[in-house]
C-alpha atoms as a PDB file:
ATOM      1  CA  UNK A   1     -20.799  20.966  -1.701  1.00  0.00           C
ATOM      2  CA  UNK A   2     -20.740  18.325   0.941  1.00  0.00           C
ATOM      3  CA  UNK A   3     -19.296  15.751  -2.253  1.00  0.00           C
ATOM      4  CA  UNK A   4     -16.476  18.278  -2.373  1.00  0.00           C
ATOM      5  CA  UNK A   5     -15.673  18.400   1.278  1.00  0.00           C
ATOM      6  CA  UNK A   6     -15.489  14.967   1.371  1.00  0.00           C
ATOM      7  CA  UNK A   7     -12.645  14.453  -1.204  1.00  0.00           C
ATOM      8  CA  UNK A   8     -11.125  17.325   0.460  1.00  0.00           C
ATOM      9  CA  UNK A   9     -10.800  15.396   3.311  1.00  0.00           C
ATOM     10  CA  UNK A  10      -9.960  12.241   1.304  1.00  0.00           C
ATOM     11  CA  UNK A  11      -7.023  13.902  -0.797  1.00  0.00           C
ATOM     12  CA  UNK A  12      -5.792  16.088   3.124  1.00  0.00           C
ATOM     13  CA  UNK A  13      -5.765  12.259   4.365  1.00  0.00           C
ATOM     14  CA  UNK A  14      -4.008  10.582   1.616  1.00  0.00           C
ATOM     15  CA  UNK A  15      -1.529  13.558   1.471  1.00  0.00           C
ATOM     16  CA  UNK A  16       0.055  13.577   4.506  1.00  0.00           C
ATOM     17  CA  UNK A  17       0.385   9.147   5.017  1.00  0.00           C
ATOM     18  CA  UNK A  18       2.123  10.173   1.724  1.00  0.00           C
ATOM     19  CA  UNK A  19       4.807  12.053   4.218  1.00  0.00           C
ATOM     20  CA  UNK A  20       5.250   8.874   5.769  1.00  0.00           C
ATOM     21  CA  UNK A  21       5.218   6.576   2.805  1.00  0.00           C
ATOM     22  CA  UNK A  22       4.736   7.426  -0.674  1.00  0.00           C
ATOM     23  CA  UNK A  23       3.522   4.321  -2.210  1.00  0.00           C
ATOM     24  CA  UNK A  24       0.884   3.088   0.089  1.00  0.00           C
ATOM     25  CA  UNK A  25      -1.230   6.032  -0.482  1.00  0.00           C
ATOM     26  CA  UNK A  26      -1.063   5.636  -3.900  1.00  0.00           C
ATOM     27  CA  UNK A  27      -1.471   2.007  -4.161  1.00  0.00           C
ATOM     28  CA  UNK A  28      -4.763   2.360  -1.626  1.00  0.00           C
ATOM     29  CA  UNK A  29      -6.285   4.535  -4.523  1.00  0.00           C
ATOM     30  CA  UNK A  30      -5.372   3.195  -6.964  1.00  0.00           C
ATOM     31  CA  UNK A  31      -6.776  -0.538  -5.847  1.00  0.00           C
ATOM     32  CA  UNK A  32      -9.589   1.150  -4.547  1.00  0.00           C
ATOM     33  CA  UNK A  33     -10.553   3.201  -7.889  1.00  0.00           C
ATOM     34  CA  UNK A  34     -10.179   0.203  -9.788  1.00  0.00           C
ATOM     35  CA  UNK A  35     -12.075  -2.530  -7.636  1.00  0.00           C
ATOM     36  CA  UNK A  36     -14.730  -0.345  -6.394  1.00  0.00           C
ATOM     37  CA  UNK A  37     -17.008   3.050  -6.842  1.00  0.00           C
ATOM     38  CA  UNK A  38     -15.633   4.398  -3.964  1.00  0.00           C
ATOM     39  CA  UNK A  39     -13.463   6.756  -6.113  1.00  0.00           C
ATOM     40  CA  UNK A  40     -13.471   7.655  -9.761  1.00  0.00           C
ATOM     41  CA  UNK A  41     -10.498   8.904 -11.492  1.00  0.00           C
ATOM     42  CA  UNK A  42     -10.561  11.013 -14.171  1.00  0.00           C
ATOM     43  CA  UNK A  43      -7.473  11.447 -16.858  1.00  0.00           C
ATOM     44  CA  UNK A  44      -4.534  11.655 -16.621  1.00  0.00           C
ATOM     45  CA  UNK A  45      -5.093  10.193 -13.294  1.00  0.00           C
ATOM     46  CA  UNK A  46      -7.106   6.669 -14.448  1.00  0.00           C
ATOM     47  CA  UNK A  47      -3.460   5.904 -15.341  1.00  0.00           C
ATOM     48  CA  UNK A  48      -3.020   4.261 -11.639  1.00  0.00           C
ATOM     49  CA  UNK A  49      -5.229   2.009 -12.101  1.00  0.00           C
ATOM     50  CA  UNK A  50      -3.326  -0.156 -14.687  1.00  0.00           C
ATOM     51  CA  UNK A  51      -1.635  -3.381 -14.342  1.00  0.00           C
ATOM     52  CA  UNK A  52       1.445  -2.132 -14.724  1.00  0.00           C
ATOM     53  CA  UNK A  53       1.487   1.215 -12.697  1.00  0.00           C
ATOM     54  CA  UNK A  54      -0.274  -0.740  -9.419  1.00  0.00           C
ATOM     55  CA  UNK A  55       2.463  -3.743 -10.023  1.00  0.00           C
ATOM     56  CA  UNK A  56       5.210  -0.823 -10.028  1.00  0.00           C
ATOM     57  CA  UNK A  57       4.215   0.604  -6.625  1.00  0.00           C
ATOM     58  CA  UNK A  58       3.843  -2.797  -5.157  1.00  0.00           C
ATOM     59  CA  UNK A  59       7.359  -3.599  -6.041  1.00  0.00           C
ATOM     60  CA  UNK A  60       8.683   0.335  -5.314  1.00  0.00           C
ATOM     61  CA  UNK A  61       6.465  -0.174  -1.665  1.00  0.00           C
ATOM     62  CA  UNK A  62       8.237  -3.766  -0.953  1.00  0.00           C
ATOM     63  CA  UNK A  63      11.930  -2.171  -1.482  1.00  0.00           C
ATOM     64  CA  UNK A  64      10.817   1.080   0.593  1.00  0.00           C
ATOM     65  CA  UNK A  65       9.341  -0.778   3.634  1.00  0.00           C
ATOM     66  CA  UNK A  66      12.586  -3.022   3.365  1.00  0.00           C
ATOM     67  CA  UNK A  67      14.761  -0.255   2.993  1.00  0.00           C
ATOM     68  CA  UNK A  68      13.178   1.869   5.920  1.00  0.00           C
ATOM     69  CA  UNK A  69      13.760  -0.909   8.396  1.00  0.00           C
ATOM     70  CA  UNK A  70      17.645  -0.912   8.203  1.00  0.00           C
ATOM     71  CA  UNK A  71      19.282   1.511  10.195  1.00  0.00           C
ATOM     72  CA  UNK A  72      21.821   4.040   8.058  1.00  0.00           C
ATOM     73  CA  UNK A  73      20.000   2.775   5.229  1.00  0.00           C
ATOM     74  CA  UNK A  74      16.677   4.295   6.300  1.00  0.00           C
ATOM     75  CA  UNK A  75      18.592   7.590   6.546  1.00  0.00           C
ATOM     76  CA  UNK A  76      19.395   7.625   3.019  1.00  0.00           C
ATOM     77  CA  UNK A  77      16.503   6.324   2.236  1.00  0.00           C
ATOM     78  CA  UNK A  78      14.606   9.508   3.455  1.00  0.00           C
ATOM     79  CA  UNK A  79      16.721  11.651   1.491  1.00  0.00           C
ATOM     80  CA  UNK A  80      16.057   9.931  -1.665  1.00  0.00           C
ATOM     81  CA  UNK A  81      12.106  10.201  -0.642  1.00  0.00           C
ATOM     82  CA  UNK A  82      12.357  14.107  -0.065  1.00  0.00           C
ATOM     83  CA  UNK A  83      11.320  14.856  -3.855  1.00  0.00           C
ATOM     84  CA  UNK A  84       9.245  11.335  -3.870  1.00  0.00           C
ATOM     85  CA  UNK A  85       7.001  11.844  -1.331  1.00  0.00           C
ATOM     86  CA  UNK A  86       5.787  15.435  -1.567  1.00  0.00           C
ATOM     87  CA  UNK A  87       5.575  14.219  -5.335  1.00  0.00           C
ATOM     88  CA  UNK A  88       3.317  11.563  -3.990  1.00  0.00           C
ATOM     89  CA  UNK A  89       1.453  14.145  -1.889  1.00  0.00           C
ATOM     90  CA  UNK A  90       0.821  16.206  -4.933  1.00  0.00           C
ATOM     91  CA  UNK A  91      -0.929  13.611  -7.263  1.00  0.00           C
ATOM     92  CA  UNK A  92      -3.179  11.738  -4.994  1.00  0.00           C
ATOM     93  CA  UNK A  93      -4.393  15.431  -3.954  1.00  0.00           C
ATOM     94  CA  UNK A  94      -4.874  16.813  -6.978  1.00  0.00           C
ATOM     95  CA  UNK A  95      -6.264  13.137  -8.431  1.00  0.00           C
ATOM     96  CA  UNK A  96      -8.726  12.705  -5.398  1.00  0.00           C
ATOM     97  CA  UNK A  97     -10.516  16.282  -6.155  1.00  0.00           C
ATOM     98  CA  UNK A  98     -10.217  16.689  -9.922  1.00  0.00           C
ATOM     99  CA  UNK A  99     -13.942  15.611 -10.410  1.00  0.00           C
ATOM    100  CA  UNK A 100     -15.505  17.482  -7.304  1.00  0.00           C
ATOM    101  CA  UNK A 101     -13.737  20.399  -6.685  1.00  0.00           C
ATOM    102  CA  UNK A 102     -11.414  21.035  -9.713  1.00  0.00           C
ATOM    103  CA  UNK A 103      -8.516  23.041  -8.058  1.00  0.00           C
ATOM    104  CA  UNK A 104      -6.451  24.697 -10.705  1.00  0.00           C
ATOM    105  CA  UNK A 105      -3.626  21.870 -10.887  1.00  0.00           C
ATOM    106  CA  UNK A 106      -0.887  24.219  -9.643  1.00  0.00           C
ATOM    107  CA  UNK A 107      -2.845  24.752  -6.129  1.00  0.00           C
ATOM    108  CA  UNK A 108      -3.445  21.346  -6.319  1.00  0.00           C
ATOM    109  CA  UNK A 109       0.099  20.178  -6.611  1.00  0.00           C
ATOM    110  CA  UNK A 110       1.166  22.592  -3.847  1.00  0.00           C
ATOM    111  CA  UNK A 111      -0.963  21.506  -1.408  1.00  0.00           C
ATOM    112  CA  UNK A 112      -0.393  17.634  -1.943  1.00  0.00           C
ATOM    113  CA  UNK A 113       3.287  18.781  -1.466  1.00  0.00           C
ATOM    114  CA  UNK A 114       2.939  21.131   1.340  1.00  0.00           C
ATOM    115  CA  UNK A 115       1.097  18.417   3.282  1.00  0.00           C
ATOM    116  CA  UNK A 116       3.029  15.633   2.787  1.00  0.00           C
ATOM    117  CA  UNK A 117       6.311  17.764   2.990  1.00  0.00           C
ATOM    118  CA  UNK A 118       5.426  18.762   6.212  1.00  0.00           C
ATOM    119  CA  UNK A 119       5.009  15.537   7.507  1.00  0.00           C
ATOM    120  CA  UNK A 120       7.852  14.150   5.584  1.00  0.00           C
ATOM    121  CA  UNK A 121      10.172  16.566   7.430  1.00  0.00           C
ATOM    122  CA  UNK A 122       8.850  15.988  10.792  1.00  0.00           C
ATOM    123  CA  UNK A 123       9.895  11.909  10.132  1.00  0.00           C
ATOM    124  CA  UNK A 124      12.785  12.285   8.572  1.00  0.00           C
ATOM    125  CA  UNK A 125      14.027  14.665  11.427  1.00  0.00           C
ATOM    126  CA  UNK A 126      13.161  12.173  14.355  1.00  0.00           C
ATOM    127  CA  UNK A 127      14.502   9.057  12.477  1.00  0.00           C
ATOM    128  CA  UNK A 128      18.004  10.432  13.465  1.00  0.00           C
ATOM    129  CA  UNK A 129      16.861  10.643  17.261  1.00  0.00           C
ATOM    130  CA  UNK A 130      15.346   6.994  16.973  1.00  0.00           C
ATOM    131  CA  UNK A 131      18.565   5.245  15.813  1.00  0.00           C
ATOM    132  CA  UNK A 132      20.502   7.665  18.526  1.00  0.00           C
ATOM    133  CA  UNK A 133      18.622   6.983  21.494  1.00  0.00           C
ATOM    134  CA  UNK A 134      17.852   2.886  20.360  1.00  0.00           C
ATOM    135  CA  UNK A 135      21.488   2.090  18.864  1.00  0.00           C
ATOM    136  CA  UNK A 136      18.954   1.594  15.887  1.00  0.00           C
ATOM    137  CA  UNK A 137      16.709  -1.120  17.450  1.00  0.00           C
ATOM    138  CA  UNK A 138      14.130   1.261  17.229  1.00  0.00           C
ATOM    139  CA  UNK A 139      14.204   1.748  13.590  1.00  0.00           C
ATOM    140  CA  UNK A 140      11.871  -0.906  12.410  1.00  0.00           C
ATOM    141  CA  UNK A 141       9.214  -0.564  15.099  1.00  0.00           C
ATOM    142  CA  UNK A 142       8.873   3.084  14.359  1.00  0.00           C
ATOM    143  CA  UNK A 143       8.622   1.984  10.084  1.00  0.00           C
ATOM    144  CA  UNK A 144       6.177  -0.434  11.181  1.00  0.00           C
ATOM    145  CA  UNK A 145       4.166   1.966  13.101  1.00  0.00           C
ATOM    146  CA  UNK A 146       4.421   4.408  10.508  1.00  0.00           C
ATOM    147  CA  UNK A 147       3.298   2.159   7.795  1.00  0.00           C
ATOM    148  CA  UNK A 148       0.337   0.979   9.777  1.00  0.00           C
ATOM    149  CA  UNK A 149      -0.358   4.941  10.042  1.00  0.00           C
ATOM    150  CA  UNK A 150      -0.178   5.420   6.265  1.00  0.00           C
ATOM    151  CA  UNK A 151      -2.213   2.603   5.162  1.00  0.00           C
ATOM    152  CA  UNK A 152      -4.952   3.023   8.165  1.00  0.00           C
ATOM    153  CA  UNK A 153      -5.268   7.271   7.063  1.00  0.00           C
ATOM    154  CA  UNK A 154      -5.391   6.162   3.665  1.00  0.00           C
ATOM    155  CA  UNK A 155      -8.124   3.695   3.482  1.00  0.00           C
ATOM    156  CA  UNK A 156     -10.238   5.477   5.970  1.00  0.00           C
ATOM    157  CA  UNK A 157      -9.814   8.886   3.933  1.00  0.00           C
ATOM    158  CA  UNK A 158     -11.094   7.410   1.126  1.00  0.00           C
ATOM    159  CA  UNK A 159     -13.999   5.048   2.873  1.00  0.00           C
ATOM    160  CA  UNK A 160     -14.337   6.894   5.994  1.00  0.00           C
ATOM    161  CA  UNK A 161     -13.787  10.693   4.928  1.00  0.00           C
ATOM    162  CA  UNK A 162     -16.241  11.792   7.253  1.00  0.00           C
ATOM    163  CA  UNK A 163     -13.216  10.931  10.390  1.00  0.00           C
ATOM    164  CA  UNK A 164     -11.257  12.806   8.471  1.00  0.00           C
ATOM    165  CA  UNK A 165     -13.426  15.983   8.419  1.00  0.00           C
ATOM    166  CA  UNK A 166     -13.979  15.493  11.926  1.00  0.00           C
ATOM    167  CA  UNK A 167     -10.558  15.098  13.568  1.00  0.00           C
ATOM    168  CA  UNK A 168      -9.584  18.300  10.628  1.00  0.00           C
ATOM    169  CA  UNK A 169     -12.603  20.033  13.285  1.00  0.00           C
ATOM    170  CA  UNK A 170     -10.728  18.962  15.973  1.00  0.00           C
ATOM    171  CA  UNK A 171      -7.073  19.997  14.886  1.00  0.00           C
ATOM    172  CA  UNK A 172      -8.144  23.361  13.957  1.00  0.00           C
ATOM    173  CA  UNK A 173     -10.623  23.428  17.080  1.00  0.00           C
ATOM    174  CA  UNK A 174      -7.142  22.265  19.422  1.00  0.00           C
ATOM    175  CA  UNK A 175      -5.454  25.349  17.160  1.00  0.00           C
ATOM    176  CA  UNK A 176      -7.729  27.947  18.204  1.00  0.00           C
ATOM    177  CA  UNK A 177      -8.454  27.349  21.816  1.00  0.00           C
ATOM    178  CA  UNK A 178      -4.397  26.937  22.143  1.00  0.00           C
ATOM    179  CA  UNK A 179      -3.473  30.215  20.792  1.00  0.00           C
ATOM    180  CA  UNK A 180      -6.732  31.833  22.635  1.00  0.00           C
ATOM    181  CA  UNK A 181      -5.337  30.516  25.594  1.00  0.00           C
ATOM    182  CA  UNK A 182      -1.833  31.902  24.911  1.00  0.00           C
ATOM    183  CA  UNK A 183      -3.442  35.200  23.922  1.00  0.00           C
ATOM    184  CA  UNK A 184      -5.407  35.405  27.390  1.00  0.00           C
ATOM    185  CA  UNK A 185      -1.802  34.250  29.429  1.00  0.00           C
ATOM    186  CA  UNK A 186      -0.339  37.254  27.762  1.00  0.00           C
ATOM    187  CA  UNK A 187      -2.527  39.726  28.751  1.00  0.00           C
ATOM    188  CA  UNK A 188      -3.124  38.819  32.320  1.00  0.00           C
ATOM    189  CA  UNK A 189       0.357  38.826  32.578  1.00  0.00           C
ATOM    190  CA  UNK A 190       0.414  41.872  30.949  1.00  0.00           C
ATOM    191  CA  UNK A 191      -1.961  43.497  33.037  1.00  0.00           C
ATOM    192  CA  UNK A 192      -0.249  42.494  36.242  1.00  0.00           C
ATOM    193  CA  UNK A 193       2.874  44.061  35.131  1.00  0.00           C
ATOM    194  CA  UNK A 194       0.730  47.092  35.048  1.00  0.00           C
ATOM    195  CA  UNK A 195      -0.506  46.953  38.149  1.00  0.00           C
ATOM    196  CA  UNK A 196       2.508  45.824  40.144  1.00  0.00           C
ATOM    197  CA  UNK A 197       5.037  48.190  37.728  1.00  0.00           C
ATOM    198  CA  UNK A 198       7.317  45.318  36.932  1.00  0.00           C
ATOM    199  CA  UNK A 199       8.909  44.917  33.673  1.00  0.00           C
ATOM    200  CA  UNK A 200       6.856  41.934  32.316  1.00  0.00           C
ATOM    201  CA  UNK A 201       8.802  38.841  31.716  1.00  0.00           C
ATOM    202  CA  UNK A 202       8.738  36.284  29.036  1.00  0.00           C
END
């Protein structure tokens, strides 16, 4: 049980730095599964640990981060990455729980994409506002940052899962209490109204 949660958390954290980058989540596991017993990787997905697929995403992750630090460029960039890194999403997810949980691969695959969809979407959508607003100055600070994101979320998903568990508390935690609070705004405003006989307002 706990095992499972853990590479739950481990394939939610590798998912979504895939949204940022789609390599360095993938290169993270696979180095990891094949220098260490931090993660085992059963078949088909053993396959990232050879030679030739890590030496792959090194080279693919040395034209991205090169690519993504040119402005214009970038922008394309991100377009060609909007099947690659949900793509990336899906197979660490469904590669970090195969052993633990065993999601049916479908549901694993569409949560690996939903995740790192979602977060692909949100960068590619404020890239535009970076180069805008910075006359594309910006650009390769905010790759930079983003890459030291991706690689930090991966590596601790995978050693530290436990962070990832807890700051998942805390996200769905913020969730709750912020559409609670919402919920309570609406009634007392709702109730006032009542009392005072004026149309509420939104």
């Amino acid at each position: 049980m706990i095992e499972g949660l853990l590479d739950l958390a481990s394939a939610f954290g590798l998912s979504t730095s895939a949204g940022l980058n789609a390599y360095i989540p993938m290169l993270v596991l696979a180095l990891l599964a094949r220098f260490t017993g931090l993660v085992e990787l059963g078949e088909p997905w053993a396959a990232l640990t050879s030679w030739w697929v890590i030496g792959l995403l090194a080279v693919l992750l040395t034209v991205d981060v090169l690519a993504d630090k040119i402005p214009a460029v970038d922008t394309v960039n991100d377009v060609i990455q909007t099947l690659i890194r949900p793509t990336a999403g899906a197979v660490v997810f469904a590669a970090t729980t195969q052993n633990t949980i065993n999601l049916h691969p479908v549901l694993a695959f569409a949560c690996g994409v939903v995740l790192a969809g979602g977060v692909h979407l949100a960068k590619s959508g404020g890239r535009p506002v970076v180069t805008a607003t910075t006359g594309g100055a910006g650009n390769p600070i905010v790759s930079t940052i983003e890459e030291f994101v991706a690689t930090l979320v991966s590596v601790v998903a995978i050693i530290f899962p436990y962070l990832i568990l807890a700051w998942l508390f805390l996200l769905v935690l913020l969730i709750y209490l912020i559409v609670r609070w919402r919920r309570q705004r609406a009634e007392a405003r709702a109730a006032t109204s009542t009392r005072t006989g004026r149309p509420l307002q939104r």
